[in-house]
C-alpha atoms as a PDB file:
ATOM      1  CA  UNK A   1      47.571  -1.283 -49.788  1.00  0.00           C
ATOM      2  CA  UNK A   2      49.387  -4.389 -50.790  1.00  0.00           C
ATOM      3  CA  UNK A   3      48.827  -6.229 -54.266  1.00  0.00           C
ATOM      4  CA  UNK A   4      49.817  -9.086 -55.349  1.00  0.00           C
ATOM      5  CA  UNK A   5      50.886  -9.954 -58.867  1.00  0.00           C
ATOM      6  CA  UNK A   6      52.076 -13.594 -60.809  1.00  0.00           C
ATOM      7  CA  UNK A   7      55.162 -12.165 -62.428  1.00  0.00           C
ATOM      8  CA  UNK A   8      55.072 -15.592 -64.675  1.00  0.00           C
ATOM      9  CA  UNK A   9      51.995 -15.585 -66.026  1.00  0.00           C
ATOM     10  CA  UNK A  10      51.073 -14.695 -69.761  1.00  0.00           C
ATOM     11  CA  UNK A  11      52.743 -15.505 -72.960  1.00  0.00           C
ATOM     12  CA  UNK A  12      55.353 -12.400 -72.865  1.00  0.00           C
ATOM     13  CA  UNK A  13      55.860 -12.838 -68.807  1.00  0.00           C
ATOM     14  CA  UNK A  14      57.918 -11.873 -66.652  1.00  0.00           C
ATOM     15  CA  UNK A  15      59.659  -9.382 -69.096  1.00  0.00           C
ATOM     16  CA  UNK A  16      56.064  -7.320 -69.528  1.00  0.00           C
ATOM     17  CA  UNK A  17      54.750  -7.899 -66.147  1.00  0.00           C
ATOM     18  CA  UNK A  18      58.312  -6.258 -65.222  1.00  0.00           C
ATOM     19  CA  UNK A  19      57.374  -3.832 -67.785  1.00  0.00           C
ATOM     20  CA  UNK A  20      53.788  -3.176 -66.415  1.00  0.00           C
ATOM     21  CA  UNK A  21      55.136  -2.533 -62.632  1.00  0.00           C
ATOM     22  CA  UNK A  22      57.249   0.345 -63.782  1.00  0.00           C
ATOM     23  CA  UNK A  23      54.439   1.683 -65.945  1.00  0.00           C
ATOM     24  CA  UNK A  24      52.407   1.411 -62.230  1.00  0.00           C
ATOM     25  CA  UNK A  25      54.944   2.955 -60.257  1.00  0.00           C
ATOM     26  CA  UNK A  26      55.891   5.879 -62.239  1.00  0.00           C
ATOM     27  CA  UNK A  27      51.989   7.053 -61.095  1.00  0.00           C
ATOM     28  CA  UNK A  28      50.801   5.414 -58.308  1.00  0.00           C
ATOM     29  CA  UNK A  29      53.053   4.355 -54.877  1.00  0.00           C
ATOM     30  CA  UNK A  30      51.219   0.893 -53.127  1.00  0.00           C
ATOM     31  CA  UNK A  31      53.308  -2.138 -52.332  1.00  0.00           C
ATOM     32  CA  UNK A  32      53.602  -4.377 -54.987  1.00  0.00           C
ATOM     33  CA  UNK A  33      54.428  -8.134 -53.947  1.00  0.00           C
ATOM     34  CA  UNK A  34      55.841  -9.323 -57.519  1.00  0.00           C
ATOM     35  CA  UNK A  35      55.564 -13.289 -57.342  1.00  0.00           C
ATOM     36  CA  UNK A  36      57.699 -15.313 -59.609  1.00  0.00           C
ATOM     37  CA  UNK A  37      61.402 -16.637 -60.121  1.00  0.00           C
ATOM     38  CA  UNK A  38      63.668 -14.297 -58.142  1.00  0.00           C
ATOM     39  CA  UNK A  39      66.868 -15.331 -60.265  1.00  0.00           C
ATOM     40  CA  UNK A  40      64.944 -13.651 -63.532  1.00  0.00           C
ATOM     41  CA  UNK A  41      63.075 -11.012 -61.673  1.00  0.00           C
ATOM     42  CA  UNK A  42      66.178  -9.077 -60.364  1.00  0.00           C
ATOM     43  CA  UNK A  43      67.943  -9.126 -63.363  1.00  0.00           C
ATOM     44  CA  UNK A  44      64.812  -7.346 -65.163  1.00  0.00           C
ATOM     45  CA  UNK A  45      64.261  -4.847 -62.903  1.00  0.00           C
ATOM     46  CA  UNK A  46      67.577  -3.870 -62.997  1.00  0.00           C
ATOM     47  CA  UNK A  47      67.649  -4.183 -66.646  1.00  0.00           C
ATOM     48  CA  UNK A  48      65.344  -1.586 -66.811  1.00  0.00           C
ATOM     49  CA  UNK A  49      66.472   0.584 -63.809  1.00  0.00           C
ATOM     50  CA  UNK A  50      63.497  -0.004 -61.711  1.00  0.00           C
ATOM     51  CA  UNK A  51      63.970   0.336 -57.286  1.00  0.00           C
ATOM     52  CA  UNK A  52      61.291   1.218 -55.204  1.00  0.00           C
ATOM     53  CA  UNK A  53      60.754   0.736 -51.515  1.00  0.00           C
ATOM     54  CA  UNK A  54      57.480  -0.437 -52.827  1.00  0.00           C
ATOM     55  CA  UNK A  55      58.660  -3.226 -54.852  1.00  0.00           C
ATOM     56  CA  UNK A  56      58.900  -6.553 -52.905  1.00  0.00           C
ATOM     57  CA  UNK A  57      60.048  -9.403 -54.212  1.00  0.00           C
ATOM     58  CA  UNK A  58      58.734 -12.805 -53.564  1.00  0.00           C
ATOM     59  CA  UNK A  59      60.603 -15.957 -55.021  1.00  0.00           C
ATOM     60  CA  UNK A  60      58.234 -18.978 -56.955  1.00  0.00           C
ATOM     61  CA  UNK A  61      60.481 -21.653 -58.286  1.00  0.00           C
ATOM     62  CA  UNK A  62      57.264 -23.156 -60.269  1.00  0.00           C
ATOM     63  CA  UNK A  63      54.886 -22.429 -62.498  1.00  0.00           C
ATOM     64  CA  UNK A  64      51.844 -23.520 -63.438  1.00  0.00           C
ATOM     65  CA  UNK A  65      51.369 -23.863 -67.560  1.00  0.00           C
ATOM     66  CA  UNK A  66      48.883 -22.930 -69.354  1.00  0.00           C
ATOM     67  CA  UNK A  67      47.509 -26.670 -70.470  1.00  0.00           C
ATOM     68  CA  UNK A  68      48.153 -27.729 -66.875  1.00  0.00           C
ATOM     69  CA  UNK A  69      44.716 -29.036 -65.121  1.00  0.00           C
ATOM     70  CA  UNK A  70      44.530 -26.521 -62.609  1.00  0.00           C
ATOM     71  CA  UNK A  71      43.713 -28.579 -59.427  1.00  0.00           C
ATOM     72  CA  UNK A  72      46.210 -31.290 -60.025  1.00  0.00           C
ATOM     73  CA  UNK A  73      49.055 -28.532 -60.318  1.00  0.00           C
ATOM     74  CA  UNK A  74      47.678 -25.981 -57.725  1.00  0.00           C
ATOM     75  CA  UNK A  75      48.165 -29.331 -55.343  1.00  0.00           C
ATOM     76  CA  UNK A  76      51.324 -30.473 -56.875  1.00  0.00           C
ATOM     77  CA  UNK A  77      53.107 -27.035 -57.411  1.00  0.00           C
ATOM     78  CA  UNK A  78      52.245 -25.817 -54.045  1.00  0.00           C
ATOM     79  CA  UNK A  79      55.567 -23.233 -54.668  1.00  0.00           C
ATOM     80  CA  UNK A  80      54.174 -21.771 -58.133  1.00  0.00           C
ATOM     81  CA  UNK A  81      53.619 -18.189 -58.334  1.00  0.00           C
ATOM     82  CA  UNK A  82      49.463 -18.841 -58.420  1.00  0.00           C
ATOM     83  CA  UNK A  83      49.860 -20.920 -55.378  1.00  0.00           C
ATOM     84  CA  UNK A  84      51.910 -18.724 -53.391  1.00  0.00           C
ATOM     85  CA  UNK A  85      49.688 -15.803 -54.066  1.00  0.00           C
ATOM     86  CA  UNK A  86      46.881 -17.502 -53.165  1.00  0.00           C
ATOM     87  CA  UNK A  87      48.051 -18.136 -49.872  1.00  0.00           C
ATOM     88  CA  UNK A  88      49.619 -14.733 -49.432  1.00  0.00           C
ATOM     89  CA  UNK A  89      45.664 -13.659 -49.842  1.00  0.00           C
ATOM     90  CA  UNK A  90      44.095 -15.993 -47.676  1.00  0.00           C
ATOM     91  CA  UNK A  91      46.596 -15.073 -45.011  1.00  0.00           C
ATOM     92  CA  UNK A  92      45.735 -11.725 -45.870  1.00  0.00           C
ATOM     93  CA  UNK A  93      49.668 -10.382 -46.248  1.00  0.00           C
ATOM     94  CA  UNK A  94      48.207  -9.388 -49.539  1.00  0.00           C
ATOM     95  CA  UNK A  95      44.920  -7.067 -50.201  1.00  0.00           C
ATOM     96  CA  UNK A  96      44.390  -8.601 -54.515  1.00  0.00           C
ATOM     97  CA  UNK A  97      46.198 -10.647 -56.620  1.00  0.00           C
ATOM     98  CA  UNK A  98      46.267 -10.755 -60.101  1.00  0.00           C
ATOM     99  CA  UNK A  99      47.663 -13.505 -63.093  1.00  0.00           C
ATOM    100  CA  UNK A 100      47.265 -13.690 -66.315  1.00  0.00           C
ATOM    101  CA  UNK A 101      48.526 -16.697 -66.397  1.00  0.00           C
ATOM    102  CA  UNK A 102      46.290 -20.440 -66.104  1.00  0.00           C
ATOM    103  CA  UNK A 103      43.091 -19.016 -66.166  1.00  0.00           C
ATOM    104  CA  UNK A 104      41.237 -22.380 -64.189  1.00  0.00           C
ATOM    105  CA  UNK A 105      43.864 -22.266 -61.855  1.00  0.00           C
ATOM    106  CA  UNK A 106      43.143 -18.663 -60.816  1.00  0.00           C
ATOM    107  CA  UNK A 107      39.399 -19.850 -61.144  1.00  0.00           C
ATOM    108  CA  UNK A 108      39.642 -22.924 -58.633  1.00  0.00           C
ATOM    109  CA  UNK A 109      42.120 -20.751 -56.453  1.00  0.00           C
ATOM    110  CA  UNK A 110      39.433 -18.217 -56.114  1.00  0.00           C
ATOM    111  CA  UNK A 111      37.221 -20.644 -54.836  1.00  0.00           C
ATOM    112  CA  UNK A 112      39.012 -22.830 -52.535  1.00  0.00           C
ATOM    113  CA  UNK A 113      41.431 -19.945 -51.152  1.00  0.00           C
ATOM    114  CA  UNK A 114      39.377 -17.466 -50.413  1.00  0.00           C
ATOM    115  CA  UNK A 115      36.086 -18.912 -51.030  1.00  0.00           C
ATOM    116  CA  UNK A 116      33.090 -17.450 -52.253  1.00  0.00           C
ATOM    117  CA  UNK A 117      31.008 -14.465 -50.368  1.00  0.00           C
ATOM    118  CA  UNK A 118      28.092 -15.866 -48.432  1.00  0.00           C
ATOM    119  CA  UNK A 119      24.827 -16.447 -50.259  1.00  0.00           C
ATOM    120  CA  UNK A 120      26.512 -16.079 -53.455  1.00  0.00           C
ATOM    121  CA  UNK A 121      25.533 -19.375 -55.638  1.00  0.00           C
ATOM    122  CA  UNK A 122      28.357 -19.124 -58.100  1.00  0.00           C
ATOM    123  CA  UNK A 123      30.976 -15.997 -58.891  1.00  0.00           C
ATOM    124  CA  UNK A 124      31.092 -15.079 -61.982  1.00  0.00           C
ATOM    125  CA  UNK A 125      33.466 -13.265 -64.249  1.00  0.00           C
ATOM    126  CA  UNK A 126      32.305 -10.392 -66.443  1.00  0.00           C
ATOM    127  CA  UNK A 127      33.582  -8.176 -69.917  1.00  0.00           C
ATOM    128  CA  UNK A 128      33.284  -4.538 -70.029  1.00  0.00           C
ATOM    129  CA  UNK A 129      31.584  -3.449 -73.143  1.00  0.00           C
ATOM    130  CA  UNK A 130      32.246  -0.169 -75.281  1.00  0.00           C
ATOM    131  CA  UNK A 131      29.174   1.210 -75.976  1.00  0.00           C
ATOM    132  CA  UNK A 132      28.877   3.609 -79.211  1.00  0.00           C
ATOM    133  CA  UNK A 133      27.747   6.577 -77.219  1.00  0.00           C
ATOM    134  CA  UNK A 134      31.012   6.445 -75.738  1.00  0.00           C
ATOM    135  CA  UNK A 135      29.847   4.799 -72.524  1.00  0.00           C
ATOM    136  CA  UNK A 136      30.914   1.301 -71.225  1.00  0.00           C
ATOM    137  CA  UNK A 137      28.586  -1.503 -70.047  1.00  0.00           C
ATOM    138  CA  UNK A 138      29.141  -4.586 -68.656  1.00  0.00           C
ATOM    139  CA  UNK A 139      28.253  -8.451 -69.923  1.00  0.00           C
ATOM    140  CA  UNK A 140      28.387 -10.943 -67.564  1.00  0.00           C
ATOM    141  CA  UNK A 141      29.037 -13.850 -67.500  1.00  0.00           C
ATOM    142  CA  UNK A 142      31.474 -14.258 -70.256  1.00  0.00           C
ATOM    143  CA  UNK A 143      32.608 -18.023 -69.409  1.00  0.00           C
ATOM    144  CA  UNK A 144      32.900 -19.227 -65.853  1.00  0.00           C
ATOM    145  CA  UNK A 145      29.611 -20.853 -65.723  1.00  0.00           C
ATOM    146  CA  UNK A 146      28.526 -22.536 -68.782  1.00  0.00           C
ATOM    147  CA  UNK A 147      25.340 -23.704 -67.738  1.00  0.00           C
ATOM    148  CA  UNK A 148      23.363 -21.787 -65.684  1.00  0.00           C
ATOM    149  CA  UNK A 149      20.228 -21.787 -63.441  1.00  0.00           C
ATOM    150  CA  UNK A 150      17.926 -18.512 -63.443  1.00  0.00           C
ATOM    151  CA  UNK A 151      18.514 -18.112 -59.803  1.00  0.00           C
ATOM    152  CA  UNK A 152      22.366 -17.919 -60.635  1.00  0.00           C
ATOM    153  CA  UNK A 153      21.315 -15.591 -63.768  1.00  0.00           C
ATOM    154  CA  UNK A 154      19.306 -13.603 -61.548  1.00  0.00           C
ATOM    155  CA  UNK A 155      22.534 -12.756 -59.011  1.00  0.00           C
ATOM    156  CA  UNK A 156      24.692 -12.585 -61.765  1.00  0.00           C
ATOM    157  CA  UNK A 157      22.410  -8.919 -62.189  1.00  0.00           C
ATOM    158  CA  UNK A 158      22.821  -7.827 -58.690  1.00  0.00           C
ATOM    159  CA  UNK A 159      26.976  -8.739 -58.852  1.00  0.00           C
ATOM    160  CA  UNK A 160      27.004  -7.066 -62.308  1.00  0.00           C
ATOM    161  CA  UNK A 161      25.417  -3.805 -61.235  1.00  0.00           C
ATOM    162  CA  UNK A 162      27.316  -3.511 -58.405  1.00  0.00           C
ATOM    163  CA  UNK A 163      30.123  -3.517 -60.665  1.00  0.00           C
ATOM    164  CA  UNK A 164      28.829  -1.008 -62.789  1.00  0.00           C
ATOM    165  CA  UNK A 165      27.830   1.238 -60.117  1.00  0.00           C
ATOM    166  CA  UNK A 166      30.850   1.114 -57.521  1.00  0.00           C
ATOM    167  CA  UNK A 167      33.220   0.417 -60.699  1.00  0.00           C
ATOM    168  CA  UNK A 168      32.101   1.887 -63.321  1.00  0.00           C
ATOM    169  CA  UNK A 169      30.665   4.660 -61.699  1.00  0.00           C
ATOM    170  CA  UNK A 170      27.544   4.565 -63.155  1.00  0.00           C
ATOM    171  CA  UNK A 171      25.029   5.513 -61.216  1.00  0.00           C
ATOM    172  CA  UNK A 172      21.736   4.408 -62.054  1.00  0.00           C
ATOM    173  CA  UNK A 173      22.828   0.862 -63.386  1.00  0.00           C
ATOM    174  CA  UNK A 174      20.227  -0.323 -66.395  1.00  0.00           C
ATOM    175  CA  UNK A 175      20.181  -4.502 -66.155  1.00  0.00           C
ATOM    176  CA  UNK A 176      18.876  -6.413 -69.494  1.00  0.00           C
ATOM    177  CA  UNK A 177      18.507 -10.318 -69.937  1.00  0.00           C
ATOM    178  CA  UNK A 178      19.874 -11.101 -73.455  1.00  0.00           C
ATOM    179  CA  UNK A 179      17.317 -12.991 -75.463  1.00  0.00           C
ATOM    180  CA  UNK A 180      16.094 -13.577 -79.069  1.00  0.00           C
ATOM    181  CA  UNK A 181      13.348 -11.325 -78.529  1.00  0.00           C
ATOM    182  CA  UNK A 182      12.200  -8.339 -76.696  1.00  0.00           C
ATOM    183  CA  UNK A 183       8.977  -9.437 -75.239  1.00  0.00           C
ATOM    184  CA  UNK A 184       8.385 -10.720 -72.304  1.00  0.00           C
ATOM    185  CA  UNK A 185       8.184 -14.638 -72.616  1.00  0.00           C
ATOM    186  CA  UNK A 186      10.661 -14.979 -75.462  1.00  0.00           C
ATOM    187  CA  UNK A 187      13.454 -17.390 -75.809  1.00  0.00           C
ATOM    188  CA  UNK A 188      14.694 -20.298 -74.882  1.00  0.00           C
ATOM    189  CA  UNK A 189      13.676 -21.991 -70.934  1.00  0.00           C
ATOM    190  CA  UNK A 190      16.208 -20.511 -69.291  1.00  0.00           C
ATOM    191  CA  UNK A 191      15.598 -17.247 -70.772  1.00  0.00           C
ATOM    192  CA  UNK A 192      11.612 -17.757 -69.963  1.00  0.00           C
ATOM    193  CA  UNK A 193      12.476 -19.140 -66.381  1.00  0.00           C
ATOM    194  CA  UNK A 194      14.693 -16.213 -65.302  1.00  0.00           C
ATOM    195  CA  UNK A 195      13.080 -13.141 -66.703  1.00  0.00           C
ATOM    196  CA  UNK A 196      10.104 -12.691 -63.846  1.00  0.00           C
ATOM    197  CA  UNK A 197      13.052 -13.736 -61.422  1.00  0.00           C
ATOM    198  CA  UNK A 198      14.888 -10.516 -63.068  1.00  0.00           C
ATOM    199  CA  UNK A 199      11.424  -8.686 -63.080  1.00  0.00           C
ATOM    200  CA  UNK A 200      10.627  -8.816 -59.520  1.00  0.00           C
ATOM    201  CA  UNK A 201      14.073  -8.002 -58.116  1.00  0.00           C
ATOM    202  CA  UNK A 202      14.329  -4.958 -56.071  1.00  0.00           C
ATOM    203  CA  UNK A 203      17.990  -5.087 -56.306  1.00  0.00           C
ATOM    204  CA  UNK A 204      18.387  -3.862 -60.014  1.00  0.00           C
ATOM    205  CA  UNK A 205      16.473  -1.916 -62.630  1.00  0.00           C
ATOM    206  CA  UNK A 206      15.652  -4.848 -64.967  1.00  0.00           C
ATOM    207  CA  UNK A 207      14.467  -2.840 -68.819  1.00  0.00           C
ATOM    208  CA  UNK A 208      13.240  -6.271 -70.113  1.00  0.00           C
ATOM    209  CA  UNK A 209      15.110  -8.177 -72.807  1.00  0.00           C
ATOM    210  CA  UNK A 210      18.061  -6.986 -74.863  1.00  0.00           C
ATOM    211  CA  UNK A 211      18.572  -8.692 -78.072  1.00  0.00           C
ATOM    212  CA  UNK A 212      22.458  -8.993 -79.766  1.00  0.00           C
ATOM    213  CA  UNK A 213      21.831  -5.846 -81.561  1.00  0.00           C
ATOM    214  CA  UNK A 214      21.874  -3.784 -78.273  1.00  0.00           C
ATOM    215  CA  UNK A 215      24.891  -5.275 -76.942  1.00  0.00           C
ATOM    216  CA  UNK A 216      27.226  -2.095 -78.022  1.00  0.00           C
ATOM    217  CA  UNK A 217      23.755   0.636 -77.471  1.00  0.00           C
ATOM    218  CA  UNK A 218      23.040   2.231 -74.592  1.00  0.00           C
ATOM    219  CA  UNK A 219      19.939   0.051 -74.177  1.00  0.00           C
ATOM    220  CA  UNK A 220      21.491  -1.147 -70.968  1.00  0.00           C
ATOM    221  CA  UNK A 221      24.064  -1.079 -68.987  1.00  0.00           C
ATOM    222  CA  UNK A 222      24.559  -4.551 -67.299  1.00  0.00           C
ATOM    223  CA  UNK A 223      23.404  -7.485 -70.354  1.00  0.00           C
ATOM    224  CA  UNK A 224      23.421 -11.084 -68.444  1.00  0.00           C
ATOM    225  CA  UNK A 225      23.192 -14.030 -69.926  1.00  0.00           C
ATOM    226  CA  UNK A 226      25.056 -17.540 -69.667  1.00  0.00           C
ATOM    227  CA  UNK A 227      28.912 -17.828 -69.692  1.00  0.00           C
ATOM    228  CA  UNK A 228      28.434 -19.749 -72.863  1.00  0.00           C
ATOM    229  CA  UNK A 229      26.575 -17.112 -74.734  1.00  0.00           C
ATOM    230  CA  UNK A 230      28.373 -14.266 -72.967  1.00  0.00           C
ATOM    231  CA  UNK A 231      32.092 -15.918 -74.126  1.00  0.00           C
ATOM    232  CA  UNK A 232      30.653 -16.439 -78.095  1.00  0.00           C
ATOM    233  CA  UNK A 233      29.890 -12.780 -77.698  1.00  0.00           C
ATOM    234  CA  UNK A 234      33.213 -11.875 -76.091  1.00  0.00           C
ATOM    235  CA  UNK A 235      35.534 -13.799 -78.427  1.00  0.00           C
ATOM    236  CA  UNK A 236      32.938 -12.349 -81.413  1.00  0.00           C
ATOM    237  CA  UNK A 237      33.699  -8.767 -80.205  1.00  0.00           C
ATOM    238  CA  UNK A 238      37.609  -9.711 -79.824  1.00  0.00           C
ATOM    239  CA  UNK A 239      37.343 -10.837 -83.744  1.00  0.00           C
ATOM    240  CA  UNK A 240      35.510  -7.674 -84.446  1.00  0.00           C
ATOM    241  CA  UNK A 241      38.611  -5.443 -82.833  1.00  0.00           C
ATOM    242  CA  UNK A 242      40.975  -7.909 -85.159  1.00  0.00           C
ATOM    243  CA  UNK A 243      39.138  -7.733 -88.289  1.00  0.00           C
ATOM    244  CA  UNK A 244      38.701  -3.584 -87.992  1.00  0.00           C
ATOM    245  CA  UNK A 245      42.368  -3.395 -86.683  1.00  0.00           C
ATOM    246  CA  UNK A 246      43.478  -5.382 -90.201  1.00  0.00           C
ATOM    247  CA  UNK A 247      41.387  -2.564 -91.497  1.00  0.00           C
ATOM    248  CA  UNK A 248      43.382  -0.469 -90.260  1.00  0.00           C
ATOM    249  CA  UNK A 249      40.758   1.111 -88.031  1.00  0.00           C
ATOM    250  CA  UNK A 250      42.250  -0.396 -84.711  1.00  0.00           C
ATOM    251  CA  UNK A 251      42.423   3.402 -83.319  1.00  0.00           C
ATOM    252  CA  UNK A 252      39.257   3.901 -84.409  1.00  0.00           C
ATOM    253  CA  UNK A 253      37.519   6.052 -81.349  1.00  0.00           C
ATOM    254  CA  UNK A 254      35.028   3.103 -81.394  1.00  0.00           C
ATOM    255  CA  UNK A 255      37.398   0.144 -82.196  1.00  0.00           C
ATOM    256  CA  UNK A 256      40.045   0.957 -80.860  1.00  0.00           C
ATOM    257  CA  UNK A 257      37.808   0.532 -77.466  1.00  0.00           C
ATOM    258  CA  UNK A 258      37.970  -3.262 -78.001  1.00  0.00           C
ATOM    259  CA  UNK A 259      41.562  -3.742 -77.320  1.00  0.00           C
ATOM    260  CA  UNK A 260      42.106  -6.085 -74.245  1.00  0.00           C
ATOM    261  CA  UNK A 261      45.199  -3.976 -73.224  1.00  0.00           C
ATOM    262  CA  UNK A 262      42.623  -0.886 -72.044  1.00  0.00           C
ATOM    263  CA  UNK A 263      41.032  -2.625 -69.177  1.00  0.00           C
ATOM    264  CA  UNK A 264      44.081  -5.197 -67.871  1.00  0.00           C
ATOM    265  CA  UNK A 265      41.550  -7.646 -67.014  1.00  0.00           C
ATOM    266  CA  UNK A 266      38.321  -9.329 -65.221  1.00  0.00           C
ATOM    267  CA  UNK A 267      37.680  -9.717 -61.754  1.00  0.00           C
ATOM    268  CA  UNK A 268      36.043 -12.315 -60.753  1.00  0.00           C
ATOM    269  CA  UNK A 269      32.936 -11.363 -58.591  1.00  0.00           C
ATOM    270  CA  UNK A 270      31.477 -13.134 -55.520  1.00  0.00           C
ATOM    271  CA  UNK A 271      34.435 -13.864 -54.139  1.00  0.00           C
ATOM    272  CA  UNK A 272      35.837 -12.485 -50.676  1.00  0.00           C
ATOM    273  CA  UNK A 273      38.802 -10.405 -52.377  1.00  0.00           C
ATOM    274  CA  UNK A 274      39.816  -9.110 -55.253  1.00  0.00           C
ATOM    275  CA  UNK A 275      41.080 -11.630 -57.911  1.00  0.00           C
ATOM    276  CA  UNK A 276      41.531 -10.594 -61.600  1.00  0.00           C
ATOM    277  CA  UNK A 277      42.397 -12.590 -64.445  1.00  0.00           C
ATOM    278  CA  UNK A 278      44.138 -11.031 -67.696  1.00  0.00           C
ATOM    279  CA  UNK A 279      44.388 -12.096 -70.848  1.00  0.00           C
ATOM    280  CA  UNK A 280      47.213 -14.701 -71.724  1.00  0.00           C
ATOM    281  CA  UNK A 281      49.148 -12.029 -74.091  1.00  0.00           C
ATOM    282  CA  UNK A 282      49.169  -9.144 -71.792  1.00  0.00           C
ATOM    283  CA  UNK A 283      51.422  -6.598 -72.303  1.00  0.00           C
ATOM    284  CA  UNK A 284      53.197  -4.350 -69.992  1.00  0.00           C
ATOM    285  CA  UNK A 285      49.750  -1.667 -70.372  1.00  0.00           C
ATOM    286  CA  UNK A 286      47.476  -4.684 -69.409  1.00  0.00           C
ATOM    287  CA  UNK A 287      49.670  -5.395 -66.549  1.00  0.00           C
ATOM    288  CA  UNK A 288      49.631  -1.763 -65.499  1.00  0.00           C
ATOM    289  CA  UNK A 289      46.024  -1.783 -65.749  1.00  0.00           C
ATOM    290  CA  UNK A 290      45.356  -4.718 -63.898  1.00  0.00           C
ATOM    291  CA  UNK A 291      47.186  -3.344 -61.160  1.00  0.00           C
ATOM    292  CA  UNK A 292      45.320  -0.239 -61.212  1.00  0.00           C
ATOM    293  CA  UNK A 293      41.635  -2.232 -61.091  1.00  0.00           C
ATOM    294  CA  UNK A 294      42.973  -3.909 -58.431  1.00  0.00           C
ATOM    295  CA  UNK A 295      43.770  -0.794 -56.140  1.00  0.00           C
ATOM    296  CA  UNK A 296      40.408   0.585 -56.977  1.00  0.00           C
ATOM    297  CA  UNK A 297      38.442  -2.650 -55.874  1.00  0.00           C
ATOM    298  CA  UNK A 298      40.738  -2.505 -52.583  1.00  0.00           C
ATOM    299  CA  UNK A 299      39.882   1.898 -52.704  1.00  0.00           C
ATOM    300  CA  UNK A 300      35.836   1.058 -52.943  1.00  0.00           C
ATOM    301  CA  UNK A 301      35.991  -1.855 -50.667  1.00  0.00           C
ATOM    302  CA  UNK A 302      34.120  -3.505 -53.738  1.00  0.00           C
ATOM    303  CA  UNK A 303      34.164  -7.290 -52.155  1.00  0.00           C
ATOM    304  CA  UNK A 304      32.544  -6.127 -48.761  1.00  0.00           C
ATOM    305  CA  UNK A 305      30.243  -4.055 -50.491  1.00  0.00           C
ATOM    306  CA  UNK A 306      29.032  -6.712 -52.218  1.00  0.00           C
ATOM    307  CA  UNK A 307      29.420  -9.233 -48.689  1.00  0.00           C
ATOM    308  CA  UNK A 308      27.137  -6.164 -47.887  1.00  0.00           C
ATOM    309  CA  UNK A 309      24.142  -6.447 -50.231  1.00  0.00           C
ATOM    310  CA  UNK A 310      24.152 -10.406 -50.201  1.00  0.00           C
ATOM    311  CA  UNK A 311      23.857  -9.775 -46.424  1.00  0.00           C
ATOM    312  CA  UNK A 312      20.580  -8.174 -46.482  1.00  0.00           C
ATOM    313  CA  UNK A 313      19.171 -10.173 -49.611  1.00  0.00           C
ATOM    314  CA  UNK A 314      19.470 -13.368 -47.225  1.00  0.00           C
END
């Protein structure tokens, strides 16, 4: 199992991507390809006494910043650390790859590297959601695709139940479209427009509507909605975790669920391997925990399980 990760990317990079790897490899032995500026890298990892035969360096003179438009300098930095591992996937030397570094660069790599899985109208990138029962649930989409067409709505369900169930491990995966109402017929025309899609798919066990209120109840287990609602929500629950932290409840057994740092970061889903995007101030825990997502997604042969089910819905 190889995995690629953009040692540059993120606020506190490399020094807690460094951090992350050894956090990684004190429990788990796959090959980590660790993508970034050699000169800095080496001097970090023996800084903090870290050699592994699993550890394989790979130098990236550039980097791609985080106000950069992210097709002009995936073109123009063709030796960044986003680029390179890109093209390490494509040529398949590496099994994932994970940045938390320019977000639309990782976004338009995604899509132009490796491409999207066939019959898939648009990947989408999801949040996991702590649920007060002590569950988790997923909301998807949380901000890849602003506007959205029910038919797109109506596969982000299949993609995020898949998730839930091969991820998640949840397995019976409840699907609700988030609305301003719970009857059938309610909101706005998307809303109105996707909901019998939702209803008559065979693929997922659609409950109806969910309204805001549900969104941390077990009501259901996959919400989907529109990456515009779904990233109000996100950065609304990310708030919520800051607020409660200032409270000092930030370990709270419910808050303390919020924090970014527990789950590493997204994947994006529809695409042909795994890609995952963390947030810009990962620490060395997110790192580790991106890295960990990324072996299971390679362990469940997530991507061609989902190349599976797209197979047989066309």
């Amino acid at each position: 199992m190889n995995i690629g990760i953009d040692m540059m990317g993120g606020d506190f990079a490399p020094l807690e991507a460094v951090k992350g790897v050894q956090q990684y490899l004190s429990n788990a032995q796959n090959n980590l390809f660790c993508i970034g500026d050699a000169t800095q890298l080496e001097v970090l990892f023996q800084q903090h006494g870290i050699a592994s035969p699993f550890l394989h360096l790979i130098h990236a003179p550039e980097v791609i910043g985080y106000h950069e438009h992210p097709t002009k300098a995936l073109k123009e930095k063709p030796n960044s650390s986003i680029a390179i591992g890109f093209r390490y996937l494509a040529e398949g030397k590496i099994d994932a790859f994970l940045s938390a570094g320019n977000t639309g660069a990782m976004l338009v790599g995604a899509m132009f590297s490796i491409k999207p899985i066939k019959g898939v109208l648009r990947p989408t990138i999801a949040s996991l959601l702590p649920k007060l029962n002590g569950k988790t649930g997923i909301l998807v989409d949380v901000g890849l695709n602003a506007d959205c067409k029910p038919e797109q709505l109506n596969q982000f369900a299949i993609l995020g139940n898949l998730y839930a169930k091969h991820i998640l491990n949840i397995d019976a995966p409840t699907v609700g479209l988030l609305n301003v109402g719970e009857e059938e017929g309610k909101g706005n025309l998307l809303a109105q427009a996707t909901y019998p899609l939702l209803k008559e798919n065979t693929h997922v066990h659609f409950i109806g509507n969910v309204e805001g209120r549900d969104v941390f109840n077990d009501k259901a287990d996959v919400i989907v909605c529109d990456g515009f609602t779904g990233n109000v929500i996100l950065k609304t629950a990310e708030a919520m975790y800051e607020a409660a932290a200032h409270q000092g409840l930030g370990n709270d057994s419910f808050f303390g669920r919020f924090h970014f740092e527990n789950y590493g970061g997204t994947p994006v889903l529809g695409v042909n391997k795994p890609v995952i995007i963390g947030h810009g101030i990962s620490n060395a825990k997110a790192f580790s925990n991106m890295i960990a997502l990324a072996e299971k997604m390679i362990d469940t042969q997530f991507c061609e399980i989902i190349t599976s089910n797209f197979a047989n819905i066309l």
